[in-house]
Structures are given as structure tokens and as C-alpha cells.
N, C-alpha and C. Protein backbone atom coordinates (compact mmCIF):
# COMPACT_ATOMS: atom_id res chain seq x y z
N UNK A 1 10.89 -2.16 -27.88
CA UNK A 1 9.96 -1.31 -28.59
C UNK A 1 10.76 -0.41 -29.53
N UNK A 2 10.14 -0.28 -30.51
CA UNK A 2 11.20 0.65 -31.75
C UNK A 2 10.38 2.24 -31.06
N UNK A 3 11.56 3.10 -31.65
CA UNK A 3 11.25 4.77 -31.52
C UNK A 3 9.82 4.80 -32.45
N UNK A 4 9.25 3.95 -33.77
CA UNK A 4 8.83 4.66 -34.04
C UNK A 4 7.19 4.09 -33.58
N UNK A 5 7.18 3.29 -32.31
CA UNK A 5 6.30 2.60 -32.61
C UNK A 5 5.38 3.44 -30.73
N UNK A 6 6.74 4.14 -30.02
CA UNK A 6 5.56 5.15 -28.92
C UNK A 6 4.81 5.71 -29.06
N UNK A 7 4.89 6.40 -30.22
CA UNK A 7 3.50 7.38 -29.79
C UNK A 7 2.35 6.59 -30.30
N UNK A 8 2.20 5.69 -31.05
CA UNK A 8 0.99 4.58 -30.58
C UNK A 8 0.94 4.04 -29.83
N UNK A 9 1.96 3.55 -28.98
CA UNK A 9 1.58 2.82 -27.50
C UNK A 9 1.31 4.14 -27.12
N UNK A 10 1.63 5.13 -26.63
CA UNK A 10 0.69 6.59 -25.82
C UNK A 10 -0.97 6.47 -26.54
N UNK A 11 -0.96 6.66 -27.62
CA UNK A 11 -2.44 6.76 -28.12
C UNK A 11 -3.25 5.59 -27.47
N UNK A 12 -2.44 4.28 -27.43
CA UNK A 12 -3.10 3.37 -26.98
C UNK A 12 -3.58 3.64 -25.06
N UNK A 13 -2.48 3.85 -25.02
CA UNK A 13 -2.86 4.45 -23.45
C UNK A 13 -4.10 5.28 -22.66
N UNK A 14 -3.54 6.01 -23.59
CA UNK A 14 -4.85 7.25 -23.72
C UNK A 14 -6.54 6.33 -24.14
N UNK A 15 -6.32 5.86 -25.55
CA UNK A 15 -7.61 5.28 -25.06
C UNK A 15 -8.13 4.29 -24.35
N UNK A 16 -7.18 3.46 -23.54
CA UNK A 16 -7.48 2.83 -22.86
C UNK A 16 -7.86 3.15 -21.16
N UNK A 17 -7.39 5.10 -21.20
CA UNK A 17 -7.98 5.37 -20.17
C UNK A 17 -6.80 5.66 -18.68
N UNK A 18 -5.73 4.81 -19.33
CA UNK A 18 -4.66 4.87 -18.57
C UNK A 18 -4.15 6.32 -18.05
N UNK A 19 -4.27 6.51 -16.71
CA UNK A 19 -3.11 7.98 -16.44
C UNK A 19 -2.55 7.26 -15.97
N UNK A 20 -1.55 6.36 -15.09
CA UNK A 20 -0.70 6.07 -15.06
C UNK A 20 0.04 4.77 -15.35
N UNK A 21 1.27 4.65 -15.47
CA UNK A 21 1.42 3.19 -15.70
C UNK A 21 2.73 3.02 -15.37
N UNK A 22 3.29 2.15 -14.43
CA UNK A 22 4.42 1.40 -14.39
C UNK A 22 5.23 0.11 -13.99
N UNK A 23 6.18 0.18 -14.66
CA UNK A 23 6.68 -1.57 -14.51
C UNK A 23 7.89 -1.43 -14.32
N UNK A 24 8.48 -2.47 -13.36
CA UNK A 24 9.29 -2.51 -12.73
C UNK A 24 9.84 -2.94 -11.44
N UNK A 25 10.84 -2.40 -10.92
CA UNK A 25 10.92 -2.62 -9.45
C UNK A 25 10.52 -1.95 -8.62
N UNK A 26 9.78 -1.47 -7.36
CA UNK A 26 8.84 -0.98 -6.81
C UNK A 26 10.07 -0.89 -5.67
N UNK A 27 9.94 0.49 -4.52
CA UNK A 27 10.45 0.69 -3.64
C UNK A 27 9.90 1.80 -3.38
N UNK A 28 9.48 1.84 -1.63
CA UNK A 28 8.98 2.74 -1.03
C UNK A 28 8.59 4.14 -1.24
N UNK A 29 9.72 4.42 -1.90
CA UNK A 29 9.88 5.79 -2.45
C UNK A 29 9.19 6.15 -3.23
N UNK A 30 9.43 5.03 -4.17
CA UNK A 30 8.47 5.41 -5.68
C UNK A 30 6.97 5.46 -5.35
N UNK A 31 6.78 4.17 -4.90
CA UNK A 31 4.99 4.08 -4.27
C UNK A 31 4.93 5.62 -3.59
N UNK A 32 5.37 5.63 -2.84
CA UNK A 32 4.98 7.39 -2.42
C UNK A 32 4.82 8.39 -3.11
N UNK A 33 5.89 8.49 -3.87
CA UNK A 33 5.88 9.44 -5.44
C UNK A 33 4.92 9.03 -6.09
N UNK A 34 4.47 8.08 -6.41
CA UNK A 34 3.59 7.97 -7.61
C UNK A 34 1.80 8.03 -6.75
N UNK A 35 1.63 7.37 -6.12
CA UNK A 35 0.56 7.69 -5.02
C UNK A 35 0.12 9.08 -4.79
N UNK A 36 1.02 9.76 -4.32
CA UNK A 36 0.83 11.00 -3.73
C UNK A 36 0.41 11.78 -5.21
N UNK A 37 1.32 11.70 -6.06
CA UNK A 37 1.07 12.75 -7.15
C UNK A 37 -0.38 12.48 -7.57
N UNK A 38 -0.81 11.23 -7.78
CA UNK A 38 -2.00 10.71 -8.56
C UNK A 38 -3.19 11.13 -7.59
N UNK A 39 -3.30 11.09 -5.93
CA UNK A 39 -4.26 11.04 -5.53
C UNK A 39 -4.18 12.68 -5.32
N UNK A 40 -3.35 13.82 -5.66
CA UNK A 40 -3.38 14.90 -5.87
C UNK A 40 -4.35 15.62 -7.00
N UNK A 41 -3.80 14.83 -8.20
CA UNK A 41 -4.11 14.54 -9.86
C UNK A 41 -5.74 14.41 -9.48
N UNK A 42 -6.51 13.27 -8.96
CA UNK A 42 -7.60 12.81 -8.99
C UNK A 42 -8.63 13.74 -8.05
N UNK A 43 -8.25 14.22 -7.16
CA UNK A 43 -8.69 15.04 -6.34
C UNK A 43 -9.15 16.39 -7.08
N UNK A 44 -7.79 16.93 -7.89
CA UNK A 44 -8.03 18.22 -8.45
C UNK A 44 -9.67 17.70 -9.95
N UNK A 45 -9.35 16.85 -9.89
CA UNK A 45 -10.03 16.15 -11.02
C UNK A 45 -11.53 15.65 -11.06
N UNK A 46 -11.48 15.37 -9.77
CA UNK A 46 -13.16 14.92 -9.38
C UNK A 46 -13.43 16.03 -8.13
N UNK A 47 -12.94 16.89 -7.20
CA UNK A 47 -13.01 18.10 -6.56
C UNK A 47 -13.89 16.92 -5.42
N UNK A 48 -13.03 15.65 -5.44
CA UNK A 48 -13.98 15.01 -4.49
C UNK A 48 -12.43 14.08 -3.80
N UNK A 49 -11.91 14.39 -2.12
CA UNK A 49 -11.14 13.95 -1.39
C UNK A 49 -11.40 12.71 -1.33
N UNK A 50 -12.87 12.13 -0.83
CA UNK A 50 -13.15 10.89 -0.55
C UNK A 50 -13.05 9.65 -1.85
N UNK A 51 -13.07 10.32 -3.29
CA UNK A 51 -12.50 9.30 -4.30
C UNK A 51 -11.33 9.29 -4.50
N UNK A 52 -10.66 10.11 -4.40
CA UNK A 52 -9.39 10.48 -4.33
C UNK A 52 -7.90 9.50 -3.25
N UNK A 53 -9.23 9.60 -2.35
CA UNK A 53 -8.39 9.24 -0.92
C UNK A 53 -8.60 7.44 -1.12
N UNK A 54 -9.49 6.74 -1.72
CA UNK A 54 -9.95 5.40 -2.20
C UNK A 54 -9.01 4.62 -3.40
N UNK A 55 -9.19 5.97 -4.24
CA UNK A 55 -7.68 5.04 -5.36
C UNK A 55 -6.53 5.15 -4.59
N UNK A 56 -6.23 6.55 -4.22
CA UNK A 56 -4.82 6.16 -3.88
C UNK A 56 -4.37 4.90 -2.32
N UNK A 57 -5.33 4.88 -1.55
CA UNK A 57 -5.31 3.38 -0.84
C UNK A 57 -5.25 2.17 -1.33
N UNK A 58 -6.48 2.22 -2.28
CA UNK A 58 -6.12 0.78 -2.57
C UNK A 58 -4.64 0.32 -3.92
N UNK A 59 -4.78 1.64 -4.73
CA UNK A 59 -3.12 1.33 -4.99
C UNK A 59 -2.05 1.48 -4.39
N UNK A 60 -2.05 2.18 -3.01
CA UNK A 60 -0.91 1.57 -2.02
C UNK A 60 -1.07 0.32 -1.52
N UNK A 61 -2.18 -0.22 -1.32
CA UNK A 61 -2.46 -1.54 -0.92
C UNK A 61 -1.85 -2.91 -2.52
N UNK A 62 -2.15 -2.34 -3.33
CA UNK A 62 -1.70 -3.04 -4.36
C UNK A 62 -0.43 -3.50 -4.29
N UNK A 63 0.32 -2.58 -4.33
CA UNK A 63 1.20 -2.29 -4.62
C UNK A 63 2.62 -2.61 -3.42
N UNK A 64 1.81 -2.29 -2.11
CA UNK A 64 2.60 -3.14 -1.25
C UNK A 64 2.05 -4.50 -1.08
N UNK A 65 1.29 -5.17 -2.07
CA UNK A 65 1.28 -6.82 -2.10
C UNK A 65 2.17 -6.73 -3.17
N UNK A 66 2.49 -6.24 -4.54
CA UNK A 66 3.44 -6.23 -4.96
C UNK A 66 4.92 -6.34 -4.51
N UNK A 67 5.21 -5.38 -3.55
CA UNK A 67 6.72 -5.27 -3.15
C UNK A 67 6.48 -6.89 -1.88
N UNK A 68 5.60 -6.93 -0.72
CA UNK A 68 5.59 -7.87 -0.13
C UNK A 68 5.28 -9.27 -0.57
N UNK A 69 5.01 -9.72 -1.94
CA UNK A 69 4.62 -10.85 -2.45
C UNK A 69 4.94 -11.59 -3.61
N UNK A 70 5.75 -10.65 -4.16
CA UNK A 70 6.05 -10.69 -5.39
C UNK A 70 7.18 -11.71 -5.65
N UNK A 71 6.96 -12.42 -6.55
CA UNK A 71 8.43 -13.50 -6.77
C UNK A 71 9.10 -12.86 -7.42
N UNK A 72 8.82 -11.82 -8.26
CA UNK A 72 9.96 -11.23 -9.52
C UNK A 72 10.21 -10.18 -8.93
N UNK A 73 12.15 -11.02 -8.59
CA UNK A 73 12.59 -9.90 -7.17
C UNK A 73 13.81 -9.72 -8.21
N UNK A 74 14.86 -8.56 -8.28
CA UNK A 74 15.94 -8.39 -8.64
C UNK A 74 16.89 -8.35 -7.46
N UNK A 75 17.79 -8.73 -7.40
CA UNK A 75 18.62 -8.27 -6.20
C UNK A 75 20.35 -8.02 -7.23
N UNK A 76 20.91 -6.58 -6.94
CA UNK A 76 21.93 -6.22 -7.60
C UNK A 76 23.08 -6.65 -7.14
N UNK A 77 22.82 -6.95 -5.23
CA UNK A 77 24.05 -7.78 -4.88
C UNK A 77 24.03 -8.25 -3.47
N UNK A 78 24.48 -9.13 -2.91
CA UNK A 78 24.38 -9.76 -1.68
C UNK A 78 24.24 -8.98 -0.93
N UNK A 79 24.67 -7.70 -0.65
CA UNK A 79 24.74 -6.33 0.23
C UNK A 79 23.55 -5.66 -0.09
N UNK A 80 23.00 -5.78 -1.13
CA UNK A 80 21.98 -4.59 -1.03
C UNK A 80 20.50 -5.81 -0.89
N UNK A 81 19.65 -4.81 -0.83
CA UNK A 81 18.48 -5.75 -0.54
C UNK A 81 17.42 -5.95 -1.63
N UNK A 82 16.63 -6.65 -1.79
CA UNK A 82 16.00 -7.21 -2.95
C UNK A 82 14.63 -6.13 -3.64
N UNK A 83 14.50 -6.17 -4.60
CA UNK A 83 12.86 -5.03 -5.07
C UNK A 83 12.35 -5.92 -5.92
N UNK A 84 10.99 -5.68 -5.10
CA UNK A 84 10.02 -6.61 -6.26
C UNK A 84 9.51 -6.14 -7.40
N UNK A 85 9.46 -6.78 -8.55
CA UNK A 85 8.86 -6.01 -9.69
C UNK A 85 7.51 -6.50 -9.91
N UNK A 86 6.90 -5.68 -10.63
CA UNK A 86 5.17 -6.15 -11.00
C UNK A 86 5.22 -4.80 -11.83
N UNK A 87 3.74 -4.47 -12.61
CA UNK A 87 3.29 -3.11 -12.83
C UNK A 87 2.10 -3.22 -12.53
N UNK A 88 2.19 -1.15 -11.74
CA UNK A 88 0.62 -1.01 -11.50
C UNK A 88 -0.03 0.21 -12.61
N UNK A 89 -0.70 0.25 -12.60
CA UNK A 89 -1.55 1.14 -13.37
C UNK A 89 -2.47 1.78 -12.38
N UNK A 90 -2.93 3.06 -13.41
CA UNK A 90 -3.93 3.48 -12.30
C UNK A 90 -4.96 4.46 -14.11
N UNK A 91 -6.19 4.45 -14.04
CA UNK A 91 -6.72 4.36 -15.38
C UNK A 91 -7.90 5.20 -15.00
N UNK A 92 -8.87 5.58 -15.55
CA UNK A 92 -10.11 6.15 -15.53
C UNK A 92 -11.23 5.88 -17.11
N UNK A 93 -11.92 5.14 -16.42
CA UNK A 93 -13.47 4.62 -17.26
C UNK A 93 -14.32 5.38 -17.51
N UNK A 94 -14.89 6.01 -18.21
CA UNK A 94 -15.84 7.11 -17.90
C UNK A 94 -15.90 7.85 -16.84
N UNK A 95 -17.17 7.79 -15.30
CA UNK A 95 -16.31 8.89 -14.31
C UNK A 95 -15.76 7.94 -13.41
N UNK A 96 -15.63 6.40 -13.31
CA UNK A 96 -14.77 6.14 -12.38
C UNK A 96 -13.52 5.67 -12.60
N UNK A 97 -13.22 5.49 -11.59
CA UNK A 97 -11.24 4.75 -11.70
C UNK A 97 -11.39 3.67 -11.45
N UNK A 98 -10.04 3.71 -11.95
CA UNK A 98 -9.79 2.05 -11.87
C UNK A 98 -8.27 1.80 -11.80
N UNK A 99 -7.42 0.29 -10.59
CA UNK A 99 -6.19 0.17 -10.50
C UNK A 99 -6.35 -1.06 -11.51
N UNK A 100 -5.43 -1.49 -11.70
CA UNK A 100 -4.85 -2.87 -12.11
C UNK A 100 -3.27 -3.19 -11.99
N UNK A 101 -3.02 -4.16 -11.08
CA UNK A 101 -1.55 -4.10 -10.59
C UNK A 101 -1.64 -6.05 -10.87
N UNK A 102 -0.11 -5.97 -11.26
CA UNK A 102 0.11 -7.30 -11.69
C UNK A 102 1.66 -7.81 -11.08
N UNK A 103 2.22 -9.25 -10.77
CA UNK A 103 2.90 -9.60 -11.15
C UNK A 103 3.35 -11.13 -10.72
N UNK A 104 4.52 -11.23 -10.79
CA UNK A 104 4.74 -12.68 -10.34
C UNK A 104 4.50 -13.22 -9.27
N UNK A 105 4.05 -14.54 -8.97
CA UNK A 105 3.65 -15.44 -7.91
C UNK A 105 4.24 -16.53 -7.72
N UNK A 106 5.12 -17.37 -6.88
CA UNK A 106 5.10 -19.27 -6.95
C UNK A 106 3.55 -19.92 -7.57
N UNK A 107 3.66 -20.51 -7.98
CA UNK A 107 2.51 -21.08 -8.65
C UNK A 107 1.53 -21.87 -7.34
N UNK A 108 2.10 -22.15 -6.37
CA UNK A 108 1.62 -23.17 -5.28
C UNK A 108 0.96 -22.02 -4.49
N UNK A 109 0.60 -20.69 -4.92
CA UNK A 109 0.17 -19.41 -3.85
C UNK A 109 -0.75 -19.27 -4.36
N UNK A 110 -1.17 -19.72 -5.97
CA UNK A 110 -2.37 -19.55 -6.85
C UNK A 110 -3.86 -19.96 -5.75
N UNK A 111 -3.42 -21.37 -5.66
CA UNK A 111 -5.23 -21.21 -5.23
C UNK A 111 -5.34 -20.73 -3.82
N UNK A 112 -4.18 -20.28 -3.24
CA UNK A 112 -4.92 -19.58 -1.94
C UNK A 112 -5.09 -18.02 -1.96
N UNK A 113 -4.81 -17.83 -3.19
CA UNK A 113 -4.80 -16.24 -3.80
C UNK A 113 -6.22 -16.51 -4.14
N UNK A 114 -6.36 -17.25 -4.81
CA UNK A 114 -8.02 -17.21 -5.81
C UNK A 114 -8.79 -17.68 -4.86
N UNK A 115 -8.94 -18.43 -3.65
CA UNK A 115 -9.80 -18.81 -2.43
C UNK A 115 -10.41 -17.47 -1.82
N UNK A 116 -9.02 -16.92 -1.56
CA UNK A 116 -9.46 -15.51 -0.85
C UNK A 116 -10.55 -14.62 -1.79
N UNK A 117 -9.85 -14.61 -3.07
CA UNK A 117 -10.67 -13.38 -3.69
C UNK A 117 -11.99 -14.12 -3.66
N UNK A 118 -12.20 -15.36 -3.67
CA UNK A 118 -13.35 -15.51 -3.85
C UNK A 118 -14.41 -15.62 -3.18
N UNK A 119 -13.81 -15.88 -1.72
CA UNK A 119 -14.73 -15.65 -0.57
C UNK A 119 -15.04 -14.28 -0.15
N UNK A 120 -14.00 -13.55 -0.43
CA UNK A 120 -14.28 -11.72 -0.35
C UNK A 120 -15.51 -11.68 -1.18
N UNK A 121 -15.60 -11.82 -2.25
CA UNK A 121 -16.23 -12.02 -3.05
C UNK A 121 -17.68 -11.98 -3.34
N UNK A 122 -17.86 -13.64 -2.60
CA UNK A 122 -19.33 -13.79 -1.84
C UNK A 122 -19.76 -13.14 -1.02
N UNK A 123 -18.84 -11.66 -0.30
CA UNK A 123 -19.84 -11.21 0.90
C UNK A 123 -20.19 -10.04 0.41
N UNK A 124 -21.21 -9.32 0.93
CA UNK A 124 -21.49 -7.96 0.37
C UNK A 124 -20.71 -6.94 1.36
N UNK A 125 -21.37 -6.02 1.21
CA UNK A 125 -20.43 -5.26 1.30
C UNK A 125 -20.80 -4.67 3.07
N UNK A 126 -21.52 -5.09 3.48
CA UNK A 126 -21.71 -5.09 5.17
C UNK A 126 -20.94 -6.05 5.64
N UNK A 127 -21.08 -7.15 5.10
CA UNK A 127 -19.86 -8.48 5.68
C UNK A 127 -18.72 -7.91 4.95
N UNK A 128 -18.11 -7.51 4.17
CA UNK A 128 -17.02 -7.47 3.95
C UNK A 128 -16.14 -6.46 4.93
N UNK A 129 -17.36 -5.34 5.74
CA UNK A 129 -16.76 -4.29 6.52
C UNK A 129 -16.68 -4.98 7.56
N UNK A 130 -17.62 -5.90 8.06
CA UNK A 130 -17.55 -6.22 9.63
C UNK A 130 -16.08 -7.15 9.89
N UNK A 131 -16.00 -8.14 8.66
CA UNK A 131 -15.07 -9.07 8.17
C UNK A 131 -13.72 -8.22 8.38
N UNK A 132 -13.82 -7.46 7.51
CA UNK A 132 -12.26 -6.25 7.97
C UNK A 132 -11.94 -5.64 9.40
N UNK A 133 -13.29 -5.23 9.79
CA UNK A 133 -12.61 -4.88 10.82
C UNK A 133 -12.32 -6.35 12.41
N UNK A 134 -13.15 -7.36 11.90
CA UNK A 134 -12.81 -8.65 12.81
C UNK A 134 -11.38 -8.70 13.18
N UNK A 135 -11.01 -8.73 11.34
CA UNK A 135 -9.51 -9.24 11.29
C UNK A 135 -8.63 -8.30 11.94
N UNK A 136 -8.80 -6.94 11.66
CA UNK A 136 -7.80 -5.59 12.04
C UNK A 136 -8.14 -6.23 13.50
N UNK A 137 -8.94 -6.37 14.38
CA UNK A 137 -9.37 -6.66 15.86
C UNK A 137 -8.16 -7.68 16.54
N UNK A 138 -8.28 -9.05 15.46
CA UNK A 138 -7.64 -10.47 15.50
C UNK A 138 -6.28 -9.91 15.62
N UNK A 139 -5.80 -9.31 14.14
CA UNK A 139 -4.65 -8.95 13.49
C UNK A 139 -3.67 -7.80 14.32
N UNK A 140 -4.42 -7.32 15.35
CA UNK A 140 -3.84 -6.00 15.60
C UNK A 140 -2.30 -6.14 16.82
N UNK A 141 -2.41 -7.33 17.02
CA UNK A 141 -0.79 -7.72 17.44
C UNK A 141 0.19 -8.26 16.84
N UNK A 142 -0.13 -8.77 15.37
CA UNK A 142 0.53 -9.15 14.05
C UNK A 142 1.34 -8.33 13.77
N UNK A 143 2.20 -8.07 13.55
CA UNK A 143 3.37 -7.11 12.99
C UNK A 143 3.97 -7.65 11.66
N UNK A 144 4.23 -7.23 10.62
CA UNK A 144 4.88 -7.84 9.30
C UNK A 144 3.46 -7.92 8.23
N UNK A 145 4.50 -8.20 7.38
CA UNK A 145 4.19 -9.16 5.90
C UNK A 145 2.62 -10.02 7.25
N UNK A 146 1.71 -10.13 5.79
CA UNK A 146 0.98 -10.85 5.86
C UNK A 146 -0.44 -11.19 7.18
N UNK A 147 -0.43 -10.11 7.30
CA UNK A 147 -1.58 -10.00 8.53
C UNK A 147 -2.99 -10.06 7.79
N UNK A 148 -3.10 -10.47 6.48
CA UNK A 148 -4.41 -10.48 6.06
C UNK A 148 -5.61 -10.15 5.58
N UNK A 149 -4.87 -8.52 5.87
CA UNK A 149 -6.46 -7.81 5.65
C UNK A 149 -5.84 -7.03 3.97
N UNK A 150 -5.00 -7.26 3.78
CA UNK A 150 -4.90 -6.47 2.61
C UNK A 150 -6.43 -6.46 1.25
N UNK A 151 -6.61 -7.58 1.09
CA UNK A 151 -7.61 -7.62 0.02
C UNK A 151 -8.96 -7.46 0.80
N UNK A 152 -9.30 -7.76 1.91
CA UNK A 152 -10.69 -7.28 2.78
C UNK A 152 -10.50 -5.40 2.29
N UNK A 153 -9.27 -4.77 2.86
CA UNK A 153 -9.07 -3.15 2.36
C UNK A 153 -9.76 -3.19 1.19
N UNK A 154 -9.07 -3.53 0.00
CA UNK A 154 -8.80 -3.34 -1.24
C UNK A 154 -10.21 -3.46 -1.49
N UNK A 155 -11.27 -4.62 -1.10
CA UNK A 155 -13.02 -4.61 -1.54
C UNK A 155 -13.28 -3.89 -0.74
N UNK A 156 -13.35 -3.16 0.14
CA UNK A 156 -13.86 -2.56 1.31
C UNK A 156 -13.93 -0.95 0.18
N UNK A 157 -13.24 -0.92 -0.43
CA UNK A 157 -13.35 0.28 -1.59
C UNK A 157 -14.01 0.08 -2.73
N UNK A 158 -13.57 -1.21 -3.09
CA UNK A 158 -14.21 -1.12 -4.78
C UNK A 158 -15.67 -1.66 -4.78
N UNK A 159 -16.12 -0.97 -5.98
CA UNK A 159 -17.76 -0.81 -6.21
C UNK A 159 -18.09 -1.94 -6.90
N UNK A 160 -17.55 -3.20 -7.16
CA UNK A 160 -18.03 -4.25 -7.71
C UNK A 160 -16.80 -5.44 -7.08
N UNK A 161 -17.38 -6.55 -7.40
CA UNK A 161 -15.86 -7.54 -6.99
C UNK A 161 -15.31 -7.42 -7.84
N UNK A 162 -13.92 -8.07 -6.51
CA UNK A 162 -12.48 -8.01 -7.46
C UNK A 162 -12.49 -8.84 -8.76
N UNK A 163 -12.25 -7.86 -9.57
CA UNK A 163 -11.16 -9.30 -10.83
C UNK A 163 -10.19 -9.55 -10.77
N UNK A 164 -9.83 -10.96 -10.97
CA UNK A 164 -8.69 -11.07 -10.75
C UNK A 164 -7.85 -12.20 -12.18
N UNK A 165 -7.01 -12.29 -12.36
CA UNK A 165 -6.44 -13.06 -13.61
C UNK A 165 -5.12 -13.73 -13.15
N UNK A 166 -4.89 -15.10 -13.50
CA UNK A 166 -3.41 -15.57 -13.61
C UNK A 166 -3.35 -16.43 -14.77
N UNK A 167 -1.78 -15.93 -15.25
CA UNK A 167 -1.46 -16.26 -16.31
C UNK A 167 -0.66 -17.42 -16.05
N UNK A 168 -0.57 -18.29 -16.70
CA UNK A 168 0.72 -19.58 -16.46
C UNK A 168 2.03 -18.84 -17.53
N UNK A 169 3.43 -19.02 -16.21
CA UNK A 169 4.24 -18.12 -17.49
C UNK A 169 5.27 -19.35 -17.44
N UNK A 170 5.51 -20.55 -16.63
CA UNK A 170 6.47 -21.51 -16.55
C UNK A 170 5.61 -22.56 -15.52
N UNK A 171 6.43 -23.59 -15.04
CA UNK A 171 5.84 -24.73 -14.17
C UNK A 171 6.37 -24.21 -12.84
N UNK A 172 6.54 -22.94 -12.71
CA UNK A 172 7.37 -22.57 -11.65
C UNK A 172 6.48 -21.22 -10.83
N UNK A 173 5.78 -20.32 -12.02
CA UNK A 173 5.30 -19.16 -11.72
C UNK A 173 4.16 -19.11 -12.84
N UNK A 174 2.98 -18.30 -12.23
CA UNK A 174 1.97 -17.83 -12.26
C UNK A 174 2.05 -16.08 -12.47
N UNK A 175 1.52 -15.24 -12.91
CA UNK A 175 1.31 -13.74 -13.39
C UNK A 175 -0.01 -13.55 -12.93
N UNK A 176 0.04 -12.99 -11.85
CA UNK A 176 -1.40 -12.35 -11.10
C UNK A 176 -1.77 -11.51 -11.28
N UNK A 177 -2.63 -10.83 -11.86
CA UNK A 177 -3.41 -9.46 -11.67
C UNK A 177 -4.32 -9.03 -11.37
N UNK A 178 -4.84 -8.09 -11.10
CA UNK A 178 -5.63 -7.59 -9.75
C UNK A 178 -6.69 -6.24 -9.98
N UNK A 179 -7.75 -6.57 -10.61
CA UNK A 179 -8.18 -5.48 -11.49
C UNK A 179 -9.09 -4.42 -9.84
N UNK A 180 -9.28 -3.30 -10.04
CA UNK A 180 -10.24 -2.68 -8.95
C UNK A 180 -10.88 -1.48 -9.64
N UNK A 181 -11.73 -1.56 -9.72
CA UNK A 181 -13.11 -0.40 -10.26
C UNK A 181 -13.35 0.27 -8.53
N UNK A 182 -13.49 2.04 -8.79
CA UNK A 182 -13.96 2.60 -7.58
C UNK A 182 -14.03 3.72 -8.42
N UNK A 183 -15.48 3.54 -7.72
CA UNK A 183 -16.60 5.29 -8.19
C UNK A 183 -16.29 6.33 -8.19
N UNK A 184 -16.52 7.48 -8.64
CA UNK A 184 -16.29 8.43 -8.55
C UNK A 184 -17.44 9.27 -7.50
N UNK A 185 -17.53 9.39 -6.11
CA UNK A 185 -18.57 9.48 -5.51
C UNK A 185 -18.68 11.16 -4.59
């Protein structure tokens, strides 16, 4: 990007609604930092905990499918350990919010990524709670990566279904993203 070309990407930002945005490598820390400040930010902003307390979940939920799923890993050296990159955003539409978190996938994870969203999908939003908490029930001796309920969470908040997008970026990998609308309530 040239110096002289930021402060239109900011303008662009701005009207696109964006308060936050980043890309990169993701590590614990940061998700905390950036989480915490925002669902601070949103709180003072809507004087409402319970919307507040909804974005910043489901962009921790994002976001640790990011660090736990992500193919676009850097690793600086055999000794240290690997960080996944993606970017998340976190935006506001008129009065509600909205995440959108993106990044790399194996391409062979595509349709069981898009199966899921799409059966979440089909349920409303009484099946989608009973559905979550089945799994937390099933899931609750699971330890690690991948117990399942991440995207049951993630609709269990948002006020419409998920969108979701993949991009073809090689014959190797796929670019996932993960749009979430939640009310301002």
C-alpha cells in the first residue's frame, strides 16, 4: 500500500462500518486484547452488556476457529510453535454488529465446512439451542481442538443465518469467511 493511498483505505473503513480490523497471526494474547477492548467499546456504546457480551463471544469463537483451523500457519522456527493467520473484523450496520473473520482452509475441509453451516442453518433457532446444548451434553468429556459446537455457539447468537464464502486461492487451499450479524438488543 503506498503512504498516500491510507487515509482512503480509513475512509473506506469507516464507511464500511468497520471498528475493528485485523490480519495476521493470531495468538492468545492478542484475541484477548482485542476482544476485551471491543466488548468494552460496544458496551459503553449500546449501554447494553447482553450485546456486548454476544459480539465479543462469537468473535472469540471466530477467531479461535481461526488459530485452531487455520492452514495459513507461520512458524519462525522448529523451537517455537506455529500462529495461524486469518483476519477478523468486527463492524457495525446501522444499530447492529457485525463479525466477519476469514482465512485459509485445505480445500478437502470445504464441504464439511459448508455441510455444517448449512444444516445449522435449516434449524431455527429453538433447534439450534437444544442442538447446542445436546452436543455440550455429548461433548462434555471431549477435551481439544474440535468438539463441535463452535458454529452451533456462533448461530446460537446471530440474528439471521450464517454467511459464509470460499474463495478458490490454489488446488491446494480454499479462503473461508464467516460473516455474523447480531442485534443490538
Amino acid at each position: 500500500m503506498k503512504i498516500e493511498d491510507l487515509y482512503s483505505f480509513n475512509n473506506q473503513l469507516n464507511r464500511d462500518g468497520i471498528l475493528y480490523c485485523y490480519s495476521g497471526p493470531f495468538t492468545r494474547g492478542i484475541v484477548e486484547e482485542i476482544g476485551e477492548m471491543m466488548r468494552r467499546k460496544i458496551e459503553k456504546e449500546t449501554n447494553s452488556m447482553n450485546t456486548s457480551m454476544k459480539v465479543f463471544s462469537v468473535f472469540v469463537e471466530q477467531v479461535q476457529n481461526i488459530m485452531n483451523h487455520s492452514d495459513g500457519k507461520i512458524q519462525e522456527s522448529e523451537d517455537e510453535a506455529s500462529y495461524s493467520e486469518g483476519i477478523a473484523i468486527i463492524g457495525k450496520a446501522g444499530d447492529d454488529y457485525f463479525t466477519l473473520c476469514g482465512n485459509l482452509v485445505d480445500i478437502s475441509k470445504r464441504e464439511t465446512i459448508e455441510n455444517s453451516i448449512l444444516e445449522i442453518n435449516k434449524l431455527d433457532k429453538a433447534e439450534v439451542k437444544q442442538l447446542y446444548k445436546q452436543k455440550l451434553k455429548n461433548d462434555e468429556l471431549k477435551v481439544g481442538k474440535g468438539a463441535g459446537i463452535g458454529l452451533l455457539d456462533i448461530a446460537r447468537k446471530s440474528n439471521e443465518p450464517l454467511k459464509y464464502h470460499f474463495q478458490d486461492v490454489d488446488d491446494k487451499q480454499v479462503f473461508f469467511s464467516l460473516y455474523v450479524k447480531i442485534t443490538n438488543n
